[in-house]
N, C-alpha and C. Protein backbone atom coordinates (compact mmCIF):
# COMPACT_ATOMS: atom_id res chain seq x y z
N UNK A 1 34.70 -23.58 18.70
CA UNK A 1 33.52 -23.70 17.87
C UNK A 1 32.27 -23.77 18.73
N UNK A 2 32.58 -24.28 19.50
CA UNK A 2 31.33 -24.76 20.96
C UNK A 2 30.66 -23.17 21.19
N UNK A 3 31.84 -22.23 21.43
CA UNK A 3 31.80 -21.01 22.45
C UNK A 3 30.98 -20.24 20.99
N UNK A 4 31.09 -20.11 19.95
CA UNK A 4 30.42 -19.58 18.88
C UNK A 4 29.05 -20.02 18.30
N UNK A 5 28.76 -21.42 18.49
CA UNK A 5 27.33 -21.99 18.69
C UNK A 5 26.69 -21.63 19.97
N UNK A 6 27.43 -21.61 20.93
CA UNK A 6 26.19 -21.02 22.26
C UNK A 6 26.03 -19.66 22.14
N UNK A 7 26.87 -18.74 21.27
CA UNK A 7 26.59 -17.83 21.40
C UNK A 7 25.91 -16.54 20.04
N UNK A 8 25.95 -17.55 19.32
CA UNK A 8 25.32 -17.20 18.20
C UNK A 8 24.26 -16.20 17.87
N UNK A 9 23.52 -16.37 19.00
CA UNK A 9 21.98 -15.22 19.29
C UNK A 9 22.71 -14.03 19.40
N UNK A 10 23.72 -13.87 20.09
CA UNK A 10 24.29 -12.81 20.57
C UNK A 10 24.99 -11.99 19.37
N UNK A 11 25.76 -12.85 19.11
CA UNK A 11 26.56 -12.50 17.59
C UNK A 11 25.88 -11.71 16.32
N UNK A 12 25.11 -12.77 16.08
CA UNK A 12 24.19 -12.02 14.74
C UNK A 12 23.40 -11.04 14.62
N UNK A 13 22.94 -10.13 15.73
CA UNK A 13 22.61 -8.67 15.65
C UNK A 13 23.56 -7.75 15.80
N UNK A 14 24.71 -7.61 15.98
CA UNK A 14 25.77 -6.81 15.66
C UNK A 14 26.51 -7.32 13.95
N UNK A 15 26.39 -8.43 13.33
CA UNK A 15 26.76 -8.29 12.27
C UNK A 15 25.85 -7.89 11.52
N UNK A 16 24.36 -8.51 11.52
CA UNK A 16 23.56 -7.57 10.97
C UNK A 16 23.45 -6.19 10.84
N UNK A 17 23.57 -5.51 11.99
CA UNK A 17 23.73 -3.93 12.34
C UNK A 17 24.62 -3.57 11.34
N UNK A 18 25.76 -4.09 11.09
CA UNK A 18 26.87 -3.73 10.28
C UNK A 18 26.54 -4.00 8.68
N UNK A 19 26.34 -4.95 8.72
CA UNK A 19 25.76 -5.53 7.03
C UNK A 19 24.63 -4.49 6.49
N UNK A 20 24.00 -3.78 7.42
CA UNK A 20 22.55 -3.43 6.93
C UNK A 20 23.47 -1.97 7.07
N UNK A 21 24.28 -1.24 7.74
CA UNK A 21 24.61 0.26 7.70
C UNK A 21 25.50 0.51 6.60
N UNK A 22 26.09 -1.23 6.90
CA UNK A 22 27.08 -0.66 5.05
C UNK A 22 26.25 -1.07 3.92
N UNK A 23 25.27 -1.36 3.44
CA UNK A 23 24.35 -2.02 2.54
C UNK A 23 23.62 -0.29 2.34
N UNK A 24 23.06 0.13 3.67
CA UNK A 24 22.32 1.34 3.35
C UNK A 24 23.23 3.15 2.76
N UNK A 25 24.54 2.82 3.44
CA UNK A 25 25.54 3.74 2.97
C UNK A 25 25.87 3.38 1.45
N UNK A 26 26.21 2.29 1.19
CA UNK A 26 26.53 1.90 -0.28
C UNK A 26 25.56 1.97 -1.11
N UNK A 27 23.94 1.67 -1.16
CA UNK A 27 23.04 2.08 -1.52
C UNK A 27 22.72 3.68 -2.26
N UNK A 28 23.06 4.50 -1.08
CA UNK A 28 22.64 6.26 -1.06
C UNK A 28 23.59 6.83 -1.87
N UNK A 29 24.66 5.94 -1.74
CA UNK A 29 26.22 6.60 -2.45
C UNK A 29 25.75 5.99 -4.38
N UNK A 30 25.41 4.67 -4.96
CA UNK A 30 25.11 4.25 -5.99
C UNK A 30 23.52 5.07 -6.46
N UNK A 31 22.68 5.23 -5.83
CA UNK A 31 21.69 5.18 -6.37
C UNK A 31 21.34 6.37 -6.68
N UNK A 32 20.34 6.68 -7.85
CA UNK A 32 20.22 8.11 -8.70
C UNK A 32 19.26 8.64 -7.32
N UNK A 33 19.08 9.80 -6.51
CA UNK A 33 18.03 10.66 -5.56
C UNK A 33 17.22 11.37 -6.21
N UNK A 34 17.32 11.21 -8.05
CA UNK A 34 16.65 12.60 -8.12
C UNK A 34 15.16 12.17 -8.63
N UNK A 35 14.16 12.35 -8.50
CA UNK A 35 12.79 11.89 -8.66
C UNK A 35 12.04 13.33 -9.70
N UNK A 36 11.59 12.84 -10.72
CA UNK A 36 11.47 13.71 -11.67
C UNK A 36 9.62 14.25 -10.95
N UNK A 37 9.84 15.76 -11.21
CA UNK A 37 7.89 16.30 -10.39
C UNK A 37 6.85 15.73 -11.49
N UNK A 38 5.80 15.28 -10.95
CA UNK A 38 4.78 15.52 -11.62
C UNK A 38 3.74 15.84 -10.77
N UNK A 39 2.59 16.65 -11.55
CA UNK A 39 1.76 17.27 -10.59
C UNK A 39 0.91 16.09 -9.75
N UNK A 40 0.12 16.42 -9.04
CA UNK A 40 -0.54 15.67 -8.28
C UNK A 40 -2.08 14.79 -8.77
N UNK A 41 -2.63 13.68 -8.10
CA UNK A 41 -3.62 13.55 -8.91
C UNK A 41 -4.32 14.23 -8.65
N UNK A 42 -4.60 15.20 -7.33
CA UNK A 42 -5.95 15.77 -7.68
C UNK A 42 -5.56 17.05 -8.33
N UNK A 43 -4.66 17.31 -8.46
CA UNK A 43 -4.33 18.68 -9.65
C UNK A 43 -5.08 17.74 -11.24
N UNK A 44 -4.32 16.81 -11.39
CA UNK A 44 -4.66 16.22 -12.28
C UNK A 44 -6.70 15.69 -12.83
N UNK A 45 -7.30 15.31 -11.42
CA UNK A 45 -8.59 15.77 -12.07
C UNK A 45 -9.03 17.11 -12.00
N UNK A 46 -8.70 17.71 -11.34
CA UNK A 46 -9.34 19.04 -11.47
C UNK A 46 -9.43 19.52 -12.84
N UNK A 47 -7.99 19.39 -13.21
CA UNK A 47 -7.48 20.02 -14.92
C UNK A 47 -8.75 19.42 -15.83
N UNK A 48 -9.06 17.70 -15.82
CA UNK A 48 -9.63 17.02 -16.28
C UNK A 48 -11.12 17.66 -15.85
N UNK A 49 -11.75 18.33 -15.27
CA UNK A 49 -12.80 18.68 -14.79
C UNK A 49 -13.39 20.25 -15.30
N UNK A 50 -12.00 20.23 -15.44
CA UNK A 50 -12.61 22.23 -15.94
C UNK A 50 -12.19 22.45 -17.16
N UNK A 51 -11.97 21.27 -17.70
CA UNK A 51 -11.32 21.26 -19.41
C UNK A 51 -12.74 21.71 -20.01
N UNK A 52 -12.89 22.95 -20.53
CA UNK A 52 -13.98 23.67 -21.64
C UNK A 52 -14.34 22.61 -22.83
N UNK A 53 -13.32 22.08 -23.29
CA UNK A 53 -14.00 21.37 -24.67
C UNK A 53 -14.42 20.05 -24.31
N UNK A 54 -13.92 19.68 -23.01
CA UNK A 54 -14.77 18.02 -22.85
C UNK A 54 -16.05 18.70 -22.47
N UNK A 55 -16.22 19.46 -21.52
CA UNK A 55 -17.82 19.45 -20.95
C UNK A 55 -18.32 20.18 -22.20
N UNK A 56 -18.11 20.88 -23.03
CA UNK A 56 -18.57 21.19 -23.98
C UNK A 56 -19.78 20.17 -24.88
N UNK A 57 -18.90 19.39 -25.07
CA UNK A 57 -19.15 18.17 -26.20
C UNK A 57 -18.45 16.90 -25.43
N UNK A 58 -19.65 16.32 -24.86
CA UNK A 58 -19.31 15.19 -23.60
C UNK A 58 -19.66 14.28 -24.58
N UNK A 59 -20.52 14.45 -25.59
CA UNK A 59 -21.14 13.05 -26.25
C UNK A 59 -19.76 12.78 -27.00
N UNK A 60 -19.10 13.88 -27.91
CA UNK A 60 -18.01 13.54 -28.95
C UNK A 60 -16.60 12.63 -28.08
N UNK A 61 -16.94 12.17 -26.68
CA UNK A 61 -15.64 11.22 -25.79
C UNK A 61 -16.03 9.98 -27.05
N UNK A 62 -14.64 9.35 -27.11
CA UNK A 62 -14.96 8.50 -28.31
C UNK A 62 -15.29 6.93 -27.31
N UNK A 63 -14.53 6.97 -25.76
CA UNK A 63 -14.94 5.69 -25.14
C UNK A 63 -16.57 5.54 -25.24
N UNK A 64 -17.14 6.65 -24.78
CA UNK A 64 -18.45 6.49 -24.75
C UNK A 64 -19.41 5.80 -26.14
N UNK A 65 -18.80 6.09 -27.08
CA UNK A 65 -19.31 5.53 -28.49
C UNK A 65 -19.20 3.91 -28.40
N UNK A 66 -20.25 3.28 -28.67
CA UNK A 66 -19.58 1.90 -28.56
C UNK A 66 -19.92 0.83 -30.15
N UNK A 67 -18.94 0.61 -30.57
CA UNK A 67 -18.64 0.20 -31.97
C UNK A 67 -19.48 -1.22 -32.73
N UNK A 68 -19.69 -2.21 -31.43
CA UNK A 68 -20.60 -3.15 -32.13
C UNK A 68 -21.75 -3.71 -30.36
N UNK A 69 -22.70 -4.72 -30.45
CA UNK A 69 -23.50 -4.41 -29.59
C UNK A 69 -22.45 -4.97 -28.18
N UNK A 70 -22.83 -5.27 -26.75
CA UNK A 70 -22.06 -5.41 -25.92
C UNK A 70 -22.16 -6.77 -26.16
N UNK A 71 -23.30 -7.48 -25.92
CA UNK A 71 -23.60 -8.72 -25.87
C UNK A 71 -23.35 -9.74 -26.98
N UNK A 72 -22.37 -9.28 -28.15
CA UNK A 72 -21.91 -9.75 -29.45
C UNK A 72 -20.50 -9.89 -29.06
N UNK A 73 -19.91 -9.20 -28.47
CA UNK A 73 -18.06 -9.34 -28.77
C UNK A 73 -17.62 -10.24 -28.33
N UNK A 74 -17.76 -11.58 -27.34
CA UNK A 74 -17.32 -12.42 -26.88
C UNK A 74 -17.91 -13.76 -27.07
N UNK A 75 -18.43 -13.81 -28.35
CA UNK A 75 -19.84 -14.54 -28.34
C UNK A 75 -18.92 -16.06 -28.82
N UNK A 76 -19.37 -17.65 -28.66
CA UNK A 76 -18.73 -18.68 -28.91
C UNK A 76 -19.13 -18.74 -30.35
N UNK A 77 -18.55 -19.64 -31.30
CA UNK A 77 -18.75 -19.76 -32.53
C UNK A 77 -20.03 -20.47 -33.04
N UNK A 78 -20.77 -21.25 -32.06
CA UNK A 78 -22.18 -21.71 -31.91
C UNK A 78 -22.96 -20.63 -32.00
N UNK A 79 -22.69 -19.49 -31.19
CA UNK A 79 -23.65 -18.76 -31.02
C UNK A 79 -23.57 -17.46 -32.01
N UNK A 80 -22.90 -17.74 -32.98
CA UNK A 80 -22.48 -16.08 -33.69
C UNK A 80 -23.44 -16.15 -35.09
N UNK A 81 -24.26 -15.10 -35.04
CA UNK A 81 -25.07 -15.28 -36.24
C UNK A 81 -24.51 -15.32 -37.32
N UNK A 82 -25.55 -16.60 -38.14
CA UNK A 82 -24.93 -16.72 -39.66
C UNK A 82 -25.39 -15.72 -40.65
N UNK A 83 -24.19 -16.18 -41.44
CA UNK A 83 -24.51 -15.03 -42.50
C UNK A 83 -24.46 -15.34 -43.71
């Protein structure tokens, strides 16, 4: 037991080595490789950039519309006008 405590430093990078090559073989063998394409982001703004009907009619983006004032939506119940 003595001879396995002094030598312990020594020991545990060869079982590691082993734990981690069969961990990474068993891994590659279970796990799905196949990664489904999608295009890229800058394919993706470009598309977004040369789209005809947004630059067309930039005002009709509905984020841009804004539905009640900014400085109202979070307002405390003290401060919310009566009605």
């Amino acid at each position: 037991m003595a001879l396995l405590r002094r030598n312990a430093v020594y020991l545990t990078l060869p079982v590691a080595v082993v734990v981690g090559f069969v961990g990474y073989n068993l891994e590659s063998i279970l796990s799905d490789k196949y990664t489904p394409y999608s295009p890229s982001i800058q394919d993706q703004r470009a598309n977004r950039l040369t789209d005809d009907t947004i630059i067309e009619n930039a005002a009709n983006v509905e984020k841009l519309q804004l539905r009640s004032p900014v400085l109202e939506r979070n307002l405390s119940p003290s401060l919310q006008p009566k009605a």
